[in-house]
Protein backbone atom coordinates (compact mmCIF):
# COMPACT_ATOMS: atom_id res chain seq x y z
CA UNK A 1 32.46 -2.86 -21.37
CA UNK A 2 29.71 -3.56 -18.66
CA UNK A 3 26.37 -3.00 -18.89
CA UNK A 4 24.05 -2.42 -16.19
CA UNK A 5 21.03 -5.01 -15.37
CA UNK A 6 17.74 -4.01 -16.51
CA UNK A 7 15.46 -3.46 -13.50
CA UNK A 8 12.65 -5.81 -13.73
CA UNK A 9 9.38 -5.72 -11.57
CA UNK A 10 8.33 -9.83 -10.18
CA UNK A 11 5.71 -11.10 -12.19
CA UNK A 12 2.78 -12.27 -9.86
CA UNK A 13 0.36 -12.84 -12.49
CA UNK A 14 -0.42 -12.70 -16.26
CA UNK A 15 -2.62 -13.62 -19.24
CA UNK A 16 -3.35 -11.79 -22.48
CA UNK A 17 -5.89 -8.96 -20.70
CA UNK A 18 -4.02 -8.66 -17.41
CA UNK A 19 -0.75 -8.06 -15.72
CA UNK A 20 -0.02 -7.95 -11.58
CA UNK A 21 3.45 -7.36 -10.05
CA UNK A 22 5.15 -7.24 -6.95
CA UNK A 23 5.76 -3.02 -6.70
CA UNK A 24 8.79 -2.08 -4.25
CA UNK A 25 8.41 0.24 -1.44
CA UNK A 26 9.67 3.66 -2.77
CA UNK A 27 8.58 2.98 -6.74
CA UNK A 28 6.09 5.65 -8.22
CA UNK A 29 3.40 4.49 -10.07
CA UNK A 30 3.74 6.85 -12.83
CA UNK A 31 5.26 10.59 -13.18
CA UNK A 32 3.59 13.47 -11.20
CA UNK A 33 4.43 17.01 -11.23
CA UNK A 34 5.14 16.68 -7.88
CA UNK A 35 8.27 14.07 -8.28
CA UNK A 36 9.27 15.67 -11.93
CA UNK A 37 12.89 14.72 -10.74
CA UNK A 38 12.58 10.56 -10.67
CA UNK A 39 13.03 9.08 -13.64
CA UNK A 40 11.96 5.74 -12.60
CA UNK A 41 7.91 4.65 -12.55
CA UNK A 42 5.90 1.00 -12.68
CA UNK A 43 4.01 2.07 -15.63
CA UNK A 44 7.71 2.80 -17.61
CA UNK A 45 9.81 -0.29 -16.00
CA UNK A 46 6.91 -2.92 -16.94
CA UNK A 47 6.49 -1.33 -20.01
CA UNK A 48 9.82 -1.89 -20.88
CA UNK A 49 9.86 -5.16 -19.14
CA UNK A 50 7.05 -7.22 -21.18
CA UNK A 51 7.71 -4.95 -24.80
CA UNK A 52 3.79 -3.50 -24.62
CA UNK A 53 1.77 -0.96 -23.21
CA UNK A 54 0.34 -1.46 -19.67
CA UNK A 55 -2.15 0.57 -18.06
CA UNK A 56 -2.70 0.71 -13.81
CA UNK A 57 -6.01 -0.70 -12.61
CA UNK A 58 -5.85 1.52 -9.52
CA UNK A 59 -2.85 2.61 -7.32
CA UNK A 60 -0.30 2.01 -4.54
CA UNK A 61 1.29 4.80 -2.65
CA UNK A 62 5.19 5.28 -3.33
CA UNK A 63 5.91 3.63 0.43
CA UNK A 64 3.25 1.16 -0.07
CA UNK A 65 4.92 -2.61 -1.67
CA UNK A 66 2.99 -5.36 -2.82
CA UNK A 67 0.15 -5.83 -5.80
CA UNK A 68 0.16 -3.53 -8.86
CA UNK A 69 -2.24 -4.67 -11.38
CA UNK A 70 -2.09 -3.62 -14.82
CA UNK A 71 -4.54 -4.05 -17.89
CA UNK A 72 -3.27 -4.66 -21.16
CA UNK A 73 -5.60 -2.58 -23.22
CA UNK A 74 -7.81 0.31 -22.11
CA UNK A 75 -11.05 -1.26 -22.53
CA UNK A 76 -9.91 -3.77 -19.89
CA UNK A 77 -8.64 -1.09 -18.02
CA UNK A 78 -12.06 0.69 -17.61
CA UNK A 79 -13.97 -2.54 -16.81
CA UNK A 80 -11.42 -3.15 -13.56
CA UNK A 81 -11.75 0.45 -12.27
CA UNK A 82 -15.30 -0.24 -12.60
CA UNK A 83 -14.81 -3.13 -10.27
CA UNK A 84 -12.79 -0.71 -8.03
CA UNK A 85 -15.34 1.72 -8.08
CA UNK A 86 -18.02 -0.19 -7.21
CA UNK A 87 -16.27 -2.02 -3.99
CA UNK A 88 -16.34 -4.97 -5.54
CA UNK A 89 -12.40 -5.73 -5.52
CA UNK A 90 -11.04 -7.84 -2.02
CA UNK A 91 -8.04 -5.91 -0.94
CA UNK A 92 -5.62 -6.86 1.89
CA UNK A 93 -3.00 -5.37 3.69
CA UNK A 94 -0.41 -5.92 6.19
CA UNK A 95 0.68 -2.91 8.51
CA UNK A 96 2.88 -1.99 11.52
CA UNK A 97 1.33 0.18 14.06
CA UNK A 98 1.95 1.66 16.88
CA UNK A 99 0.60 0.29 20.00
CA UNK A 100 -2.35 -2.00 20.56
CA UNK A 101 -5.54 -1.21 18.74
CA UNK A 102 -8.38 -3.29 19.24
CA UNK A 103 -8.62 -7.00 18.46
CA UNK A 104 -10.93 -6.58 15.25
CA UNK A 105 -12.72 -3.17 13.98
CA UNK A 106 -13.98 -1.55 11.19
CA UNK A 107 -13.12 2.42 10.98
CA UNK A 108 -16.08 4.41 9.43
CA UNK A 109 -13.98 7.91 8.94
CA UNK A 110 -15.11 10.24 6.20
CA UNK A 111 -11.76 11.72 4.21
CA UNK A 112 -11.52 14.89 2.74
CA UNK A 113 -10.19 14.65 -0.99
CA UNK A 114 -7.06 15.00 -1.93
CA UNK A 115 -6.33 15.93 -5.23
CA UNK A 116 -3.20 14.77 -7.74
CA UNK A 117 -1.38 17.35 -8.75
CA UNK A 118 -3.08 17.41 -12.12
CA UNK A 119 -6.58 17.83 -10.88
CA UNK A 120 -8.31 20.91 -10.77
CA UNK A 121 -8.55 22.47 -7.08
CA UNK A 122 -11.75 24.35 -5.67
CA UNK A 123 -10.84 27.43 -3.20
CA UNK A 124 -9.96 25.21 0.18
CA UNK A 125 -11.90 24.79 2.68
CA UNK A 126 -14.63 23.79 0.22
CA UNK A 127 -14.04 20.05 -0.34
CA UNK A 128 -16.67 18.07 1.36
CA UNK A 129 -15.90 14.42 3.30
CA UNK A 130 -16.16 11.20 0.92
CA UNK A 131 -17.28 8.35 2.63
CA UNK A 132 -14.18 6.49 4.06
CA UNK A 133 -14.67 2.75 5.65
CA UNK A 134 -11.50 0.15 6.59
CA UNK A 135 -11.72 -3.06 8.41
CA UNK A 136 -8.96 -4.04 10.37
CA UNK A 137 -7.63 -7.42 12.70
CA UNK A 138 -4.96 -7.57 14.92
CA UNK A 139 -2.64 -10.10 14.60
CA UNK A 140 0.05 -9.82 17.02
CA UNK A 141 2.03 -7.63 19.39
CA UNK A 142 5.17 -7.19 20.52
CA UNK A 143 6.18 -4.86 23.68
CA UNK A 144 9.88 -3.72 23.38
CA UNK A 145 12.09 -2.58 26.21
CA UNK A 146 12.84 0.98 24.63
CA UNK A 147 11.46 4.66 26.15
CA UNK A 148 9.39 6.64 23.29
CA UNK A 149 8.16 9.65 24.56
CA UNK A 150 6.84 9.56 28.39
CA UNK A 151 6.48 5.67 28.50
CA UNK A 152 9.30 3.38 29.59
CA UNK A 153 8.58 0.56 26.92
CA UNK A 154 7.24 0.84 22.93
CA UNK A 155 3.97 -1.45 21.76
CA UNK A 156 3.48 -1.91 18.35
CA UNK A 157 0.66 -4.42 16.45
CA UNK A 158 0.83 -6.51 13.35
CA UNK A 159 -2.69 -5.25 11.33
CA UNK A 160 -5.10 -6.84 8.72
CA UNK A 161 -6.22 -3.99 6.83
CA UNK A 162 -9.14 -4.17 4.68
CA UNK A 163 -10.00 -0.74 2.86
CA UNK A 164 -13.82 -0.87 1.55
CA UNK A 165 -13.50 2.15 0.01
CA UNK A 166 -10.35 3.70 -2.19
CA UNK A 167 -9.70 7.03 -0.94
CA UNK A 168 -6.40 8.65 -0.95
CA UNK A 169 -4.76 7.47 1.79
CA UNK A 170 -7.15 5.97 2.84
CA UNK A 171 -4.95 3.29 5.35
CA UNK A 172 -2.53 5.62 6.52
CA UNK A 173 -5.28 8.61 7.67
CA UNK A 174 -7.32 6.08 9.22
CA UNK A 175 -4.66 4.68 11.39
CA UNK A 176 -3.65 7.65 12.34
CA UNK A 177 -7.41 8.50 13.28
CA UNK A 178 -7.73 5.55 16.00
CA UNK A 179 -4.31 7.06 17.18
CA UNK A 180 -2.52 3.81 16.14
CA UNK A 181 -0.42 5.38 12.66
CA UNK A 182 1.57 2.81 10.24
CA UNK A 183 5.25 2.29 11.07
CA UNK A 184 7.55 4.39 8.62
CA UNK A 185 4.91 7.10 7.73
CA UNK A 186 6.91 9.95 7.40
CA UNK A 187 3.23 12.24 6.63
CA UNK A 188 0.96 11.22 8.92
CA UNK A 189 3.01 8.97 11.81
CA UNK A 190 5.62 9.13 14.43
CA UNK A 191 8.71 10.51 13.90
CA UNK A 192 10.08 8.84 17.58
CA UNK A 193 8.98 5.41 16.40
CA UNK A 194 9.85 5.24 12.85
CA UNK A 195 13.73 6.65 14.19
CA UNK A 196 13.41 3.51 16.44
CA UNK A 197 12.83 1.26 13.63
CA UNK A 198 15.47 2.71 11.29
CA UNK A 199 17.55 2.25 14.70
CA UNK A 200 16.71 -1.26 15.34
CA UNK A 201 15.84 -2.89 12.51
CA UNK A 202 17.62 -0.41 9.75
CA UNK A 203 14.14 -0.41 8.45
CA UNK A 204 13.82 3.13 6.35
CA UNK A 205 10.36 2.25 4.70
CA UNK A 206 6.78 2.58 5.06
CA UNK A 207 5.46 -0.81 6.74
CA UNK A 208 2.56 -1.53 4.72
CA UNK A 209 2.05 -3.68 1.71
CA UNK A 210 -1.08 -4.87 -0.34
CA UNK A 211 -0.42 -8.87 -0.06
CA UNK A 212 -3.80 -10.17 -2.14
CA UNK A 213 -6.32 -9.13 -4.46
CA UNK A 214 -9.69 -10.63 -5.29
CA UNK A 215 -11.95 -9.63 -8.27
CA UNK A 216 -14.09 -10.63 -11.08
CA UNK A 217 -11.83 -11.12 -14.30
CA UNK A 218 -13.10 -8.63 -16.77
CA UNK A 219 -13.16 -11.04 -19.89
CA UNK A 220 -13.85 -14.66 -18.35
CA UNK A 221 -16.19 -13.68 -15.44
CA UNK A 222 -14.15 -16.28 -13.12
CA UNK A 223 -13.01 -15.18 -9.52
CA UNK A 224 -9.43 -14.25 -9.62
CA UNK A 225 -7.26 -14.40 -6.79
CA UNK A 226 -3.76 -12.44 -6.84
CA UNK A 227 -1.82 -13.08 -3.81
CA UNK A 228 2.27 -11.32 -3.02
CA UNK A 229 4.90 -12.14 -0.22
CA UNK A 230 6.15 -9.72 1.77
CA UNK A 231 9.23 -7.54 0.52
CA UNK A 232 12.33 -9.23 2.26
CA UNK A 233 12.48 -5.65 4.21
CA UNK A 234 9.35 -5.85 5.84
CA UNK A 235 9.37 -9.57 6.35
CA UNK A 236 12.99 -9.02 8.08
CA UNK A 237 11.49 -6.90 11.08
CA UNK A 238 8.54 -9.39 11.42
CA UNK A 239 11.66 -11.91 12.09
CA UNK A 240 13.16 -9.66 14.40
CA UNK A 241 9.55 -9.59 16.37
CA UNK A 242 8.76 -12.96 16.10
CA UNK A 243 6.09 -12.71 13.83
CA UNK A 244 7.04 -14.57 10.61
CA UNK A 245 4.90 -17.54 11.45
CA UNK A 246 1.94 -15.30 12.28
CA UNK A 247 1.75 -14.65 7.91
């Protein structure tokens, strides 16, 4: 009789107070009312993984790969989302956009909040704007020989995205602000160009991952630099582009 692997999440770094793994495009975080039907979550796999309670720092979208970062006990736990809170964690992205946004920019975009499912809700309309701010460079671009919508070719960019605030979405509205949305976002991007990169590149995820963290660890006080590759997905289409060496 055969027994099926346990799935295990890569370790990218650990001590005795903290835990950060490479999360997969597609992998909740932990259950929500709103996805009652998966059964699997970071919080349960690692938990199950290591043999000990782990608690999330902050969070990654389900289509968003890269750097989870876990505490081991709750009083760490609070003294990170502290860090969080106050700005004072480093956090870079990679994203696929379309077309060709500026060289360098920083979007200042207040976002309305969005609650969890859990939360309570005031009547709509009521919610005011929390102050939203991402920096972004462009890294490369690529102009392919395929018709989306009224133009005869498709642009897309290679993006640095650095989020100094945490809001909900924060990346994906703010793209999608500058009129330059993430590759594969199936709320808030183009359905024409993510079909042309399921097409192309049989690429059926959203192209964004959080590659590196920096913070102050909560016990030592040292600077702590967490750093991920790229899911072999999303570093597959920056083959296809030409852009491997560019990361």
């Amino acid at each position: 009789m055969t027994t099926t692997p346990k799935e295990e999440l890569p370790i990218l770094y650990r001590d005795e107070y903290l835990i950060a793994v490479h999360k997969p495009s597609g992998l909740l975080v932990h259950r929500t009312f709103l996805d009652r039907h998966e059964t699997r979550f970071a919080v349960q796999l690692l938990r199950d993984q290591i043999g000990q309670h782990v608690h999330p720092t902050h969070r990654l979208d389900r289509g968003t790969s890269g750097i989870l970062l876990f505490a081991l006990d709750r009083d760490v736990c609070s003294a990170v989302g502290k860090q969080f809170e106050a700005q004072n964690v480093d956090k870079t992205y990679l994203a696929i956009v379309r077309g060709y946004p500026d060289e360098a920019g920083r979007i200042d975009h207040p976002l309305t909040r969005q609650f969890d499912d859990y939360e309570f809700r005031k009547s709509a309309g009521t919610a005011e704007a929390q102050e939203a701010v991402t920096t972004f460079r462009r890294l490369a671009t690529v102009e392919l020989p395929y018709p989306v919508d009224r133009y005869p070719t498709s642009r897309y960019a290679l993006l640095e995205l650095k989020p100094e605030t945490g809001r909900k979405h924060q990346l994906r509205r703010h793209l999608k602000h500058i009129s330059h949305p993430i590759i594969g976002d199936a709320t808030y991007g183009k359905g024409r160009h993510n079909r042309l990169f399921q097409e192309l590149f049989g690429c059926h995820r959203l192209l964004l991952a959080c590659t590196e963290l920096r913070l102050t660890h909560p016990v030592s006080g040292d600077a702590l630099r967490i750093t991920c590759p790229l899911a072999e997905e999303f570093r597959s289409v920056l083959v296809r582009l030409g852009w491997d060496r560019v990361v």
